[in-house]
N, C-alpha and C. Protein backbone atom coordinates (compact mmCIF):
# COMPACT_ATOMS: atom_id res chain seq x y z
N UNK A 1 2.24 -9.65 -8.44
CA UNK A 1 2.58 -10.01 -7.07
C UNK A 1 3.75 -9.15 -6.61
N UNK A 2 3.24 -8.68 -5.39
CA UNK A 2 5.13 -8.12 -4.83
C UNK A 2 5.19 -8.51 -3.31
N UNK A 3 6.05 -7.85 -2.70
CA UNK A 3 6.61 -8.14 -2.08
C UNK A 3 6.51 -7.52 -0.63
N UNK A 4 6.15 -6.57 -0.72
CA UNK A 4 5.84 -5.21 0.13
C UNK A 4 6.52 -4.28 0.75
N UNK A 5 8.52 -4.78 0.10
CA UNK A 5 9.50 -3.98 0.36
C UNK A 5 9.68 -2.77 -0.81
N UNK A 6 9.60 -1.35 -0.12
CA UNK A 6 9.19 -0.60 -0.77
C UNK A 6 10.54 -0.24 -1.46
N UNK A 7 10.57 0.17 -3.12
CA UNK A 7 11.86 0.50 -3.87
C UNK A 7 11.82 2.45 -3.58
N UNK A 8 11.25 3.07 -3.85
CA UNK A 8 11.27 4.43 -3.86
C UNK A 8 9.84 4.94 -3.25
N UNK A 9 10.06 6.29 -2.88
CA UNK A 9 8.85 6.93 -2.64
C UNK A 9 8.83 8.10 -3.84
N UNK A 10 7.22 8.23 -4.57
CA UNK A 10 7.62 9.18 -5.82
C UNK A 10 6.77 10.21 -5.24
N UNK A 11 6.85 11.33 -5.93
CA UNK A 11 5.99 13.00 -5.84
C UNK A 11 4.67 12.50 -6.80
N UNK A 12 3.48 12.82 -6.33
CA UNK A 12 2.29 12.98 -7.23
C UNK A 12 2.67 14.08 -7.95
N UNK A 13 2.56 14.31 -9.51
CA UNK A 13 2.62 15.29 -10.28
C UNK A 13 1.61 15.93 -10.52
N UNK A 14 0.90 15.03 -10.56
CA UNK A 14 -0.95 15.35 -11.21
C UNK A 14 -1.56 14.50 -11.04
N UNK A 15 -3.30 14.63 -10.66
CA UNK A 15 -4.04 13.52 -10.51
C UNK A 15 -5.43 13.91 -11.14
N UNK A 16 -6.11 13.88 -12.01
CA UNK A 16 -7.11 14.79 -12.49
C UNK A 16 -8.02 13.89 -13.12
N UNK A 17 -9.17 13.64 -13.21
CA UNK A 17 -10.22 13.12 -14.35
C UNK A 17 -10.39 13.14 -15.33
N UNK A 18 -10.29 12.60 -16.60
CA UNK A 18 -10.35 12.67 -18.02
C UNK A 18 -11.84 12.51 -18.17
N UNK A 19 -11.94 12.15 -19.64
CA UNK A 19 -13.82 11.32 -19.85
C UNK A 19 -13.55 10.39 -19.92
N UNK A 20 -12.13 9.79 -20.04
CA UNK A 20 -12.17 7.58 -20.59
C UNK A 20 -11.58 7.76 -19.24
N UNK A 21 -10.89 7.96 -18.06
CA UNK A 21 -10.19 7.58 -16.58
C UNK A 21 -9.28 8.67 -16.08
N UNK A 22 -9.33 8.21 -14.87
CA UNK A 22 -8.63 8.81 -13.62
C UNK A 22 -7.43 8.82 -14.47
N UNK A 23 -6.04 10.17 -14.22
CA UNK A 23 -5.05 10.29 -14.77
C UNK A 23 -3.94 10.45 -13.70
N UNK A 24 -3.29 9.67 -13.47
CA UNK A 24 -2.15 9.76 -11.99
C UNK A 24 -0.75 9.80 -12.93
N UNK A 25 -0.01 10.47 -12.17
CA UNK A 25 1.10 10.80 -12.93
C UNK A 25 2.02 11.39 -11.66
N UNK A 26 3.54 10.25 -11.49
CA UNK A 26 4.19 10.56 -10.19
C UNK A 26 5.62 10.17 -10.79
N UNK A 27 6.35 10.87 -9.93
CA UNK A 27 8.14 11.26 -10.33
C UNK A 27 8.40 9.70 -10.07
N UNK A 28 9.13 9.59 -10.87
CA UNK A 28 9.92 8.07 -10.20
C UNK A 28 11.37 8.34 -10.76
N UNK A 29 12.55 7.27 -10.33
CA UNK A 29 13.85 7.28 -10.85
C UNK A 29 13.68 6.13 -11.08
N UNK A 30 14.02 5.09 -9.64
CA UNK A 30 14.47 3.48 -9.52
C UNK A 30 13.09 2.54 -9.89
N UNK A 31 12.24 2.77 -10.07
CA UNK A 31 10.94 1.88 -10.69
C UNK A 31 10.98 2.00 -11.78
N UNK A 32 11.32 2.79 -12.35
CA UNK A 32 11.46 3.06 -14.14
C UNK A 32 12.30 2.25 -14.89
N UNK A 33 13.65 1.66 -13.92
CA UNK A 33 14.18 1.03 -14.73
C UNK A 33 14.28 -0.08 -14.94
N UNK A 34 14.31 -0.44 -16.54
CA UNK A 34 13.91 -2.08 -17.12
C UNK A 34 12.42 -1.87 -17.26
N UNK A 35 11.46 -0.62 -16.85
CA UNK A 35 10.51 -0.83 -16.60
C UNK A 35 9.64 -0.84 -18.88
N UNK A 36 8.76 -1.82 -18.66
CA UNK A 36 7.94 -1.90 -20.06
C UNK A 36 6.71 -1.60 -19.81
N UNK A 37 6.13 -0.95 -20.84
CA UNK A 37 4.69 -0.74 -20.60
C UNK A 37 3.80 -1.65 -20.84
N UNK A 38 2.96 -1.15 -19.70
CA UNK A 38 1.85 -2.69 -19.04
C UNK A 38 2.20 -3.09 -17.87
N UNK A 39 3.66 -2.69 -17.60
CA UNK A 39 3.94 -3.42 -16.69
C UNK A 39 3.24 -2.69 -15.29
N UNK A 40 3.52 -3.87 -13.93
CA UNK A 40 2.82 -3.62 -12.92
C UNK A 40 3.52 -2.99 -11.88
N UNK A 41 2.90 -1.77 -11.58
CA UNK A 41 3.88 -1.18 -9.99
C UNK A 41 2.87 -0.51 -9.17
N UNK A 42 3.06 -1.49 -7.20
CA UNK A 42 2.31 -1.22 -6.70
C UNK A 42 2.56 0.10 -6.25
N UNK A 43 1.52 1.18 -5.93
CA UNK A 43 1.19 2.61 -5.84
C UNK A 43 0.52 2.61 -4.67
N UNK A 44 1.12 2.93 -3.61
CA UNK A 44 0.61 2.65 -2.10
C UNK A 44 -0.21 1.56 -1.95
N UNK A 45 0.81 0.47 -2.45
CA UNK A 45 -0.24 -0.69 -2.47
C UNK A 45 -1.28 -1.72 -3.05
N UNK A 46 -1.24 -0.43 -3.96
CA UNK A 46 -2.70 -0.68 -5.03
C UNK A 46 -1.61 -1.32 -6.44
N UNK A 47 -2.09 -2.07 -6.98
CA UNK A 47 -1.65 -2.44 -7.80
C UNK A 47 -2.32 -1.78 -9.64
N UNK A 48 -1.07 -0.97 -10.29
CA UNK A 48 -1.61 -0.23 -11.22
C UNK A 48 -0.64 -0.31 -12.62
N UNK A 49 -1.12 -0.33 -13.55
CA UNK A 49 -0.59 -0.73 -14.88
C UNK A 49 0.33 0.86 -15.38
N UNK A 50 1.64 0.58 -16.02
CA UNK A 50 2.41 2.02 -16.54
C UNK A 50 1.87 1.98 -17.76
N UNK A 51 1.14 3.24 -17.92
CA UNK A 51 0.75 3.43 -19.36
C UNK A 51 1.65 4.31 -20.38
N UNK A 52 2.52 4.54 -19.52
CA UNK A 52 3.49 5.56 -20.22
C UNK A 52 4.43 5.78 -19.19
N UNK A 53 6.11 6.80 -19.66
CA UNK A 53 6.48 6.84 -18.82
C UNK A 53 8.28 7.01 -19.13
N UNK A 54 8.67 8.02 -18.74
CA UNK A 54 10.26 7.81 -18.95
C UNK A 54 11.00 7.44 -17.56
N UNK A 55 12.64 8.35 -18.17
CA UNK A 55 13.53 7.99 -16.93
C UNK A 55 12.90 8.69 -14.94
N UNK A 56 12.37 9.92 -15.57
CA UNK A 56 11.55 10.30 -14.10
C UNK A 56 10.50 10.43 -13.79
N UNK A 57 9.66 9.52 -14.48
CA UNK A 57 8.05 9.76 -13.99
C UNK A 57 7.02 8.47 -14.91
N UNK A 58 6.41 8.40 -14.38
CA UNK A 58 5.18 7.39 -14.39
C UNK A 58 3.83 7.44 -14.79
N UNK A 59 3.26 7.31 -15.79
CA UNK A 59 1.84 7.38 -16.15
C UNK A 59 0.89 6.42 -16.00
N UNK A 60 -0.27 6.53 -14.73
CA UNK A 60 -1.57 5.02 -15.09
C UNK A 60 -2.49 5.99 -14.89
N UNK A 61 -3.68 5.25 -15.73
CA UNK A 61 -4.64 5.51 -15.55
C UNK A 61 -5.88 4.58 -14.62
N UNK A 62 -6.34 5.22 -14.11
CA UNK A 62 -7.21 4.13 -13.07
C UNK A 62 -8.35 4.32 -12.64
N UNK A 63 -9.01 2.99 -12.66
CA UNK A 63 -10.73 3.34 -12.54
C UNK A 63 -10.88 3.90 -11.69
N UNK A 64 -12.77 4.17 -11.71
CA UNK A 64 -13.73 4.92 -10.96
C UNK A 64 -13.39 4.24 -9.62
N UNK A 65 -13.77 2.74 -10.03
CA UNK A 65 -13.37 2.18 -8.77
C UNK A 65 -12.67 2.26 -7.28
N UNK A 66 -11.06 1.84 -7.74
CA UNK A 66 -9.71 2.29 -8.18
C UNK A 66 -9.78 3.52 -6.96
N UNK A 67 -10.55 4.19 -7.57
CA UNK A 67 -10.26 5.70 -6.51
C UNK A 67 -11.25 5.42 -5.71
N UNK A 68 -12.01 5.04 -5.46
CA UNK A 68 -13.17 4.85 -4.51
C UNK A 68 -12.95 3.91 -3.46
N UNK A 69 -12.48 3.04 -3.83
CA UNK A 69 -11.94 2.09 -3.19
C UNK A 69 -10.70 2.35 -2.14
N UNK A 70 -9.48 3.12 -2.60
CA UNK A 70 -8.41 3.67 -2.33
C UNK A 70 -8.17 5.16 -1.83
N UNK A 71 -7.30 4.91 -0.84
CA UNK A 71 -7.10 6.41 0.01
C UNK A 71 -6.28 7.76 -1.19
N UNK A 72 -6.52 6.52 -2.64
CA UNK A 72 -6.09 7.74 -3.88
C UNK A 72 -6.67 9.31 -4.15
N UNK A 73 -8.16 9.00 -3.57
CA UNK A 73 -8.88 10.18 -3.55
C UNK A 73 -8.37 11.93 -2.47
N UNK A 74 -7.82 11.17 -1.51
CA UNK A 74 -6.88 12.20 -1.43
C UNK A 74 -5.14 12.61 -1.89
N UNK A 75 -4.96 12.20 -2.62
CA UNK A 75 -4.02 12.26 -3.27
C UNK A 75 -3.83 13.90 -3.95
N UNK A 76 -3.18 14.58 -3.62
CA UNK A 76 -2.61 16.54 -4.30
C UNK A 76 -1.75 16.37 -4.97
N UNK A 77 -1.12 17.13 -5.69
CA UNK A 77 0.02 17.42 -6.23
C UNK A 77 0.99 17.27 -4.87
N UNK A 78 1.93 16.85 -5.07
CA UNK A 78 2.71 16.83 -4.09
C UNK A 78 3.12 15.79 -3.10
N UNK A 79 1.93 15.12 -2.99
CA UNK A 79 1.78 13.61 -2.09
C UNK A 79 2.87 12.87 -2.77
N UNK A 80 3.21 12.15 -1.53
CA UNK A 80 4.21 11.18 -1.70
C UNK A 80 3.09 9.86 -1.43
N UNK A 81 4.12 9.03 -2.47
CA UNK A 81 3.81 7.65 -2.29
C UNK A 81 4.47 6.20 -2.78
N UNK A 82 4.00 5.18 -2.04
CA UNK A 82 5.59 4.24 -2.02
C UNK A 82 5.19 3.77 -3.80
N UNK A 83 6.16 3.36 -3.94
CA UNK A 83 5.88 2.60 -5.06
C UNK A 83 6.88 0.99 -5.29
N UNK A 84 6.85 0.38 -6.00
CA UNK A 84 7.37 -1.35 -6.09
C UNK A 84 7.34 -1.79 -7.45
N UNK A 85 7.99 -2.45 -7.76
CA UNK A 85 7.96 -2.92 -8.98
C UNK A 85 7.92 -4.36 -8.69
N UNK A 86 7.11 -5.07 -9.69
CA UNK A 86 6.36 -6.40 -9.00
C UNK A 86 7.67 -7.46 -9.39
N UNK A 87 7.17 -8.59 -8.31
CA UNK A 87 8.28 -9.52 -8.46
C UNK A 87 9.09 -10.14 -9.88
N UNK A 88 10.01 -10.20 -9.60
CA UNK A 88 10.75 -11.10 -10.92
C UNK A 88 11.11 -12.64 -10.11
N UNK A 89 10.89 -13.65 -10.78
CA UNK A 89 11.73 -14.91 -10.44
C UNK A 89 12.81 -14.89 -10.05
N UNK A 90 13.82 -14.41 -10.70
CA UNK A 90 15.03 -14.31 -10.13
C UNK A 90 15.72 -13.40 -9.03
N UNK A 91 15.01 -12.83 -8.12
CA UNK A 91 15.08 -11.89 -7.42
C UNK A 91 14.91 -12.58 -6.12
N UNK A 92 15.11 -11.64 -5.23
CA UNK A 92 15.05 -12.14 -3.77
C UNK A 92 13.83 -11.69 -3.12
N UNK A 93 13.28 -12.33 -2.40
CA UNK A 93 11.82 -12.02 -1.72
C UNK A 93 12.27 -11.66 -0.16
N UNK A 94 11.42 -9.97 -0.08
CA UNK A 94 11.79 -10.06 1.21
C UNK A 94 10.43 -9.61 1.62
N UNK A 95 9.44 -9.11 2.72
CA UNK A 95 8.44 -9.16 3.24
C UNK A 95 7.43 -10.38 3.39
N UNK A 96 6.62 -9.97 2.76
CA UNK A 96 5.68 -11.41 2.38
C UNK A 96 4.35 -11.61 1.19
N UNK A 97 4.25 -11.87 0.90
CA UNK A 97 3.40 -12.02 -0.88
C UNK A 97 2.03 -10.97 -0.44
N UNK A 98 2.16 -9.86 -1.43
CA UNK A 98 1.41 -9.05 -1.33
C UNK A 98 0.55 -8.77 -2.88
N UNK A 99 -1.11 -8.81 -3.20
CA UNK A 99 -0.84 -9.48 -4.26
C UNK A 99 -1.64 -7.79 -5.12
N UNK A 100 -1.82 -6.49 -3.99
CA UNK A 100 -1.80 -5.27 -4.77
C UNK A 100 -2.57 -4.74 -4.61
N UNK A 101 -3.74 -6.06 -4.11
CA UNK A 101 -5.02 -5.78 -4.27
C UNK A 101 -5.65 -4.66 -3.19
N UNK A 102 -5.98 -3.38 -3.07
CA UNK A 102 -6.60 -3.24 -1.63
C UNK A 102 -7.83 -4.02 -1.13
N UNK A 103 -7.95 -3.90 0.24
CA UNK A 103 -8.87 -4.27 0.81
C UNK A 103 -9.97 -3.40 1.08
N UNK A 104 -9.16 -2.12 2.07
CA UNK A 104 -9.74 -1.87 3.00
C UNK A 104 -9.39 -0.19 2.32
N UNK A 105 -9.74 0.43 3.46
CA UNK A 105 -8.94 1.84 4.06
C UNK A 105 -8.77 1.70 5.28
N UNK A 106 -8.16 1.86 5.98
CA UNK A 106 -7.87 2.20 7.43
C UNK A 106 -7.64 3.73 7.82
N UNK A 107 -7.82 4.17 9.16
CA UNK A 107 -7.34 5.22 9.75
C UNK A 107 -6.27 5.41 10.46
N UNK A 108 -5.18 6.00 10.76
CA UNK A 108 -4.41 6.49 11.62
C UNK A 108 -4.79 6.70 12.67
N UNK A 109 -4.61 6.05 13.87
CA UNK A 109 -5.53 6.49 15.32
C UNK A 109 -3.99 6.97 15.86
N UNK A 110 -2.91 6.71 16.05
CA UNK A 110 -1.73 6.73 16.24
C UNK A 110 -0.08 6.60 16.10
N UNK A 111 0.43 7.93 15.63
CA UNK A 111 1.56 7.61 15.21
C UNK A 111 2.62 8.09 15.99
N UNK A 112 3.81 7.94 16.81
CA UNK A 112 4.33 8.62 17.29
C UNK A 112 5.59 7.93 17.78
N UNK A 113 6.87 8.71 17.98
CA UNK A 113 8.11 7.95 18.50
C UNK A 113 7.85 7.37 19.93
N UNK A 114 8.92 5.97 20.41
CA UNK A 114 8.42 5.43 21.18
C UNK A 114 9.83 4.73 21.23
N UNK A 115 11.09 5.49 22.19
CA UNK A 115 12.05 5.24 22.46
C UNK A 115 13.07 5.62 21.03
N UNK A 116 13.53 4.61 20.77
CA UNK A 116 14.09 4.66 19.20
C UNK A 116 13.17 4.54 17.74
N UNK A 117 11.81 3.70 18.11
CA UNK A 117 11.30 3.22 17.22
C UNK A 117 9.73 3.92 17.69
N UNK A 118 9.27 3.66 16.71
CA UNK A 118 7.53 4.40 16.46
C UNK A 118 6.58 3.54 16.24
N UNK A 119 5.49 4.03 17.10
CA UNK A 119 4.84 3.11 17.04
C UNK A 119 3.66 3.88 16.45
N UNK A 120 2.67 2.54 15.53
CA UNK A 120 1.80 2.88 14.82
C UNK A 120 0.09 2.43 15.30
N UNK A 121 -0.49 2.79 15.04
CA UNK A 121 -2.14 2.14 15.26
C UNK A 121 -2.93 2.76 14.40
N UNK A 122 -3.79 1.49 13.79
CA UNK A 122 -4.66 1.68 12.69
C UNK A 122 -5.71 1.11 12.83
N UNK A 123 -7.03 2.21 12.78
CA UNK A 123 -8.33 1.42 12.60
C UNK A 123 -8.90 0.91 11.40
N UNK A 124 -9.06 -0.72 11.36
CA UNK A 124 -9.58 -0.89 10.02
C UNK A 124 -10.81 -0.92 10.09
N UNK A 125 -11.80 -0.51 9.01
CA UNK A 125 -13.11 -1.87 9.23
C UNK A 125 -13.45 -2.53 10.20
N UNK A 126 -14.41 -2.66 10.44
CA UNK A 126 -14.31 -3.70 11.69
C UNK A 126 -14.32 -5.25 11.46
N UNK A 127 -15.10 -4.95 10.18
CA UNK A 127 -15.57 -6.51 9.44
C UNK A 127 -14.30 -7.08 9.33
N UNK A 128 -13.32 -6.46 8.99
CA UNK A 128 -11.51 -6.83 8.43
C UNK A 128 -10.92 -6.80 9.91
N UNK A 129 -10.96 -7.09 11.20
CA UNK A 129 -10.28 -7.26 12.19
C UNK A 129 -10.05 -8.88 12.21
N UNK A 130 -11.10 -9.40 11.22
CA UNK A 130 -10.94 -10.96 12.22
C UNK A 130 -9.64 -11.94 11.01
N UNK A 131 -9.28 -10.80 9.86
CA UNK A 131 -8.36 -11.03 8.95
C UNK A 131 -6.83 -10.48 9.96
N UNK A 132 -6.48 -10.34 11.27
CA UNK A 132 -5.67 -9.51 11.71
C UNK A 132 -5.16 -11.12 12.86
N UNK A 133 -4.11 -11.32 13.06
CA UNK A 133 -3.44 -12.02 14.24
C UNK A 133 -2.00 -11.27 14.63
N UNK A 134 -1.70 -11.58 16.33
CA UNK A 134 -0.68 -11.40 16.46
C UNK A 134 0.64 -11.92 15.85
N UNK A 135 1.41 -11.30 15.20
CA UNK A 135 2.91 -11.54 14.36
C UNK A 135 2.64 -11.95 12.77
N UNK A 136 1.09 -11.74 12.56
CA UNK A 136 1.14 -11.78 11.25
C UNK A 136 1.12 -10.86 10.51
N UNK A 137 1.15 -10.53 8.82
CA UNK A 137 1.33 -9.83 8.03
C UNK A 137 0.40 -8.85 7.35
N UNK A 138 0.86 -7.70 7.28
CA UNK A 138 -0.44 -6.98 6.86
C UNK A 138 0.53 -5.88 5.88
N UNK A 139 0.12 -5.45 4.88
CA UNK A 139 0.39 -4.68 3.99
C UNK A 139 -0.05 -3.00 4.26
N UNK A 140 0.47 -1.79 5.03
CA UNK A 140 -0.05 -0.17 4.53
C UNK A 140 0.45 0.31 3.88
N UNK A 141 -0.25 0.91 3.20
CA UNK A 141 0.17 1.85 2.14
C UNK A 141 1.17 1.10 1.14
N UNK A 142 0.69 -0.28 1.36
CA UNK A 142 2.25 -1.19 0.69
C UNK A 142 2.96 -1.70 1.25
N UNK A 143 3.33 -1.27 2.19
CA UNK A 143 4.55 -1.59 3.07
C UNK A 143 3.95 -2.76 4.42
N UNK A 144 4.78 -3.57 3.63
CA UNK A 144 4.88 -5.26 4.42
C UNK A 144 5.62 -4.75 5.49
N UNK A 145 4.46 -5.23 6.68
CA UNK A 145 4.69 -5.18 8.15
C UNK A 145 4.23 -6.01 8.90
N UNK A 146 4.75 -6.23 10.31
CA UNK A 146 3.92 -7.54 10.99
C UNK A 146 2.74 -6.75 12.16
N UNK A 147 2.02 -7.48 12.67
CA UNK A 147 1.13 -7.21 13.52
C UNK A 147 1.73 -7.28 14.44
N UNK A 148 1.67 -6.00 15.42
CA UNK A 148 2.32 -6.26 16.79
C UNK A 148 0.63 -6.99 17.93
N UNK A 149 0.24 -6.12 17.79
CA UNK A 149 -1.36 -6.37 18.37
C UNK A 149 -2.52 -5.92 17.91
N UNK A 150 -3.86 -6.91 18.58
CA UNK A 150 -5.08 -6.19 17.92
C UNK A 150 -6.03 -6.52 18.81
N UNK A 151 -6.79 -5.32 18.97
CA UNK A 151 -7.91 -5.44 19.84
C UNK A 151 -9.49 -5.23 19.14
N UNK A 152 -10.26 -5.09 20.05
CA UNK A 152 -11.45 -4.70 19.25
C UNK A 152 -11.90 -3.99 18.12
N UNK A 153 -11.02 -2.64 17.99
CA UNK A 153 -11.06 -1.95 17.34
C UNK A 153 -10.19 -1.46 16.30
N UNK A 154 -8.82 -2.19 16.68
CA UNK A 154 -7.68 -1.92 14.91
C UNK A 154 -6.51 -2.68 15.68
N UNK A 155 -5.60 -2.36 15.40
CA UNK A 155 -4.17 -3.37 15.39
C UNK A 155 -3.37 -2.00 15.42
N UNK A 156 -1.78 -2.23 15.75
CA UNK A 156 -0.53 -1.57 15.98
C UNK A 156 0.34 -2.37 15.56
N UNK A 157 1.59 -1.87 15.17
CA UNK A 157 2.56 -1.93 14.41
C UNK A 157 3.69 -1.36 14.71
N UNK A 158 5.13 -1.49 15.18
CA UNK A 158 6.16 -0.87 15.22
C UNK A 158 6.99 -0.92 14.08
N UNK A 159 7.84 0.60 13.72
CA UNK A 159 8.25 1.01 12.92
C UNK A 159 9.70 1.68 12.98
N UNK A 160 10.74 1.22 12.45
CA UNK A 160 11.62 1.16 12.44
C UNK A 160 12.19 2.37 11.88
N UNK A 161 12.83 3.84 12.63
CA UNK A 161 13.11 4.84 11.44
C UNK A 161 13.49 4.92 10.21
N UNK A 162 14.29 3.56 9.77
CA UNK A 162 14.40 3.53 8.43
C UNK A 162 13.53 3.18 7.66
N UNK A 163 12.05 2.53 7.96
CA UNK A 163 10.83 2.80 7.10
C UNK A 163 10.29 3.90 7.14
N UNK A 164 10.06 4.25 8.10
CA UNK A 164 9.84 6.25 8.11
C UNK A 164 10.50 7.04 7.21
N UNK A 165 11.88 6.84 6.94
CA UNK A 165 12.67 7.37 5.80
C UNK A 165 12.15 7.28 4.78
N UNK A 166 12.24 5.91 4.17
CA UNK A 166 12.27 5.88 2.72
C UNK A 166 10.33 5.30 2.54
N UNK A 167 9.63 5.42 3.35
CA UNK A 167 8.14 5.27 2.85
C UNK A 167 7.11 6.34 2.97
N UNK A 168 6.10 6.71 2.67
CA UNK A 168 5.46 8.34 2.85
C UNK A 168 4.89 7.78 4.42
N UNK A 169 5.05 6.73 5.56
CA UNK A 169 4.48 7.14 6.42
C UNK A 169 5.38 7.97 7.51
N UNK A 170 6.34 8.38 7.00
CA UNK A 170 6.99 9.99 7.20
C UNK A 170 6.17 10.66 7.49
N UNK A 171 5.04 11.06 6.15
CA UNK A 171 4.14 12.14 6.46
C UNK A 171 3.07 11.79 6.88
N UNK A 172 2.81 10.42 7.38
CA UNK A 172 1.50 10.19 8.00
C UNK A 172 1.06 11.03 9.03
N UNK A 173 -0.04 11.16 9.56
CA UNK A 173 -0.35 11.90 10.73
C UNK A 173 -2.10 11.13 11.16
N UNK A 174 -2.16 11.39 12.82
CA UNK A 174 -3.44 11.01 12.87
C UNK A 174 -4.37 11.52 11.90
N UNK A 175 -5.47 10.35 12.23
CA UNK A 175 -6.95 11.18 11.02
C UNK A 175 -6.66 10.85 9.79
N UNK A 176 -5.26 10.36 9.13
CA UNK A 176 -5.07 10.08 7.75
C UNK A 176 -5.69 8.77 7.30
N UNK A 177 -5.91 8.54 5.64
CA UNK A 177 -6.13 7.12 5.47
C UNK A 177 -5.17 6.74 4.99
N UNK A 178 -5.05 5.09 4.73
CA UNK A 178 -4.13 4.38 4.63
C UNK A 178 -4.53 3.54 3.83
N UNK A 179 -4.34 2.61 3.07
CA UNK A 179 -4.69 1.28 2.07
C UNK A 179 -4.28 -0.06 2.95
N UNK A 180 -4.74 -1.06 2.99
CA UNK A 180 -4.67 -1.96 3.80
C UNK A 180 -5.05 -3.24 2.55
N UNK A 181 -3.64 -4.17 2.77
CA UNK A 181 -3.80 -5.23 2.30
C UNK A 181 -3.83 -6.43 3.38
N UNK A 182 -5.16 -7.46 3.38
CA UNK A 182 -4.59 -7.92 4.35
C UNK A 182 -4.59 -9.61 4.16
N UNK A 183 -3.84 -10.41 4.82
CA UNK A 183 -3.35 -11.82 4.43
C UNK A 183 -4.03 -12.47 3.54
N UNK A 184 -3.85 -12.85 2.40
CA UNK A 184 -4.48 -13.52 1.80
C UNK A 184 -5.00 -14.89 2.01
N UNK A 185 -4.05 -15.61 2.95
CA UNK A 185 -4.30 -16.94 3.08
C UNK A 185 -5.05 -17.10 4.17
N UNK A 186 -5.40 -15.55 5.06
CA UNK A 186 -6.50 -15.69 5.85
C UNK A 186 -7.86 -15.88 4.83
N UNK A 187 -7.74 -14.87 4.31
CA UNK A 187 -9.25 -14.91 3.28
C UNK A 187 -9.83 -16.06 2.30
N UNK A 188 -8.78 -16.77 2.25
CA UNK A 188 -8.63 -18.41 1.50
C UNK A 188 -8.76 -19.37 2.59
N UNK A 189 -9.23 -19.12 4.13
CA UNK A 189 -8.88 -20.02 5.08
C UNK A 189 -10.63 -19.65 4.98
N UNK A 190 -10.76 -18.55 5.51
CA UNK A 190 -12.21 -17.92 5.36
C UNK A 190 -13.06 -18.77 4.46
N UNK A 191 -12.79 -18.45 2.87
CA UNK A 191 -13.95 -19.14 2.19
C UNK A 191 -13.89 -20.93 2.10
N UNK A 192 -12.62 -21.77 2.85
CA UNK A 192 -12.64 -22.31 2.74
C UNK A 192 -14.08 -23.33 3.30
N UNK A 193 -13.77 -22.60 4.84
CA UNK A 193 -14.71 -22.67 5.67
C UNK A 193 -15.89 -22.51 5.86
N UNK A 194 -16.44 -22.10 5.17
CA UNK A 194 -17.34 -21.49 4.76
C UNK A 194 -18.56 -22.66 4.34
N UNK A 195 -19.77 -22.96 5.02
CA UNK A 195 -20.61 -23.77 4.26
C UNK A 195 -21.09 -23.64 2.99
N UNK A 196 -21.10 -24.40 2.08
CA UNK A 196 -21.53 -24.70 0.58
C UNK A 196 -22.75 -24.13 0.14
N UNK A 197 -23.00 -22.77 -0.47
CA UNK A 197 -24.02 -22.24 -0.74
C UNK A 197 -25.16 -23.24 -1.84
């Protein structure tokens, strides 16, 4: 489980195919530490196991899936991406319970400054719009944000330059994808509802 307040943004080192899994390998400093192997750190979101790993960098390996599923497939040498180290009990919670999983992909329809602050728009899925309300919570690329609005076709988001700083949607640009987590307790409201197969 985390949180969706992002600790660092790391450098992709390498991302390449083995014969047993996908091999991702990204710089880190501040996720590394205290960090044990096994342990969990979300990777734009995605939630991925350290299989290895010192004081500056990070080793998982990750399914076929995993990449299929996730905007990982474009991932270069060089890509930035947020990363988190999952909750501890004794810690302070700030965003809102994000549990790693992706959903979706989304697109970038719009990114751009907008006075002091920037504003964002993302097309999801369409099937995943009716998981979307005004002032509620949605997870990109990791990063716990609220819904400013949503219409037919995706939702917007304002962005504060200091998430631009320290998260890769710095380098976002239209046309990009994105990872999209979205409320869980919508999707638990969903099957609640749901008539009894």
């Amino acid at each position: 489980m985390f949180s969706g307040i992002i600790e660092e943004t790391g450098s992709v080192l390498s991302f390449s195919q083995s014969e047993k899994a996908w091999r991702l390998i990204v710089s880190a400093s501040v996720v590394t530490q205290q960090l044990q192997q096994g342990d969990s750190i979300a990777v734009n979101g995605c939630c991925l196991t350290a299989v290895t790993f010192d004081d500056e960098h990070i080793e998982f390996d990750l399914l076929e899936e995993t990449v299929r599923l996730t905007n990982f497939r474009f991932l270069k040498t060089g890509s930035r991406v947020n990363l988190e180290r999952s909750l501890r009990f004794d810690g302070k919670i700030g965003g809102h319970f994000v549990t790693g999983h992706v959903d979706a992909q989304g697109t970038v329809a719009t990114i751009e400054p907008r006075g002091q602050d920037f504003f964002v728009r993302i097309e999801p899925p369409r099937e995943f719009l009716k998981y979307l309300v005004y002032k509620g919570s949605i997870a990109i690329d990791g990063i716990s944000l609220t819904v400013a609005a949503v219409d037919e076709s995706g939702f917007s988001v304002w962005i504060i330059p200091h998430t631009l700083e320290v998260t890769n949607l710095g380098t976002r640009q239209s046309g990009d994808s994105v990872n999209l987590e979205f409320d869980l307790l919508a999707k638990y409201v969903e099957r609640l509802i749901q008539p009894a197969r």
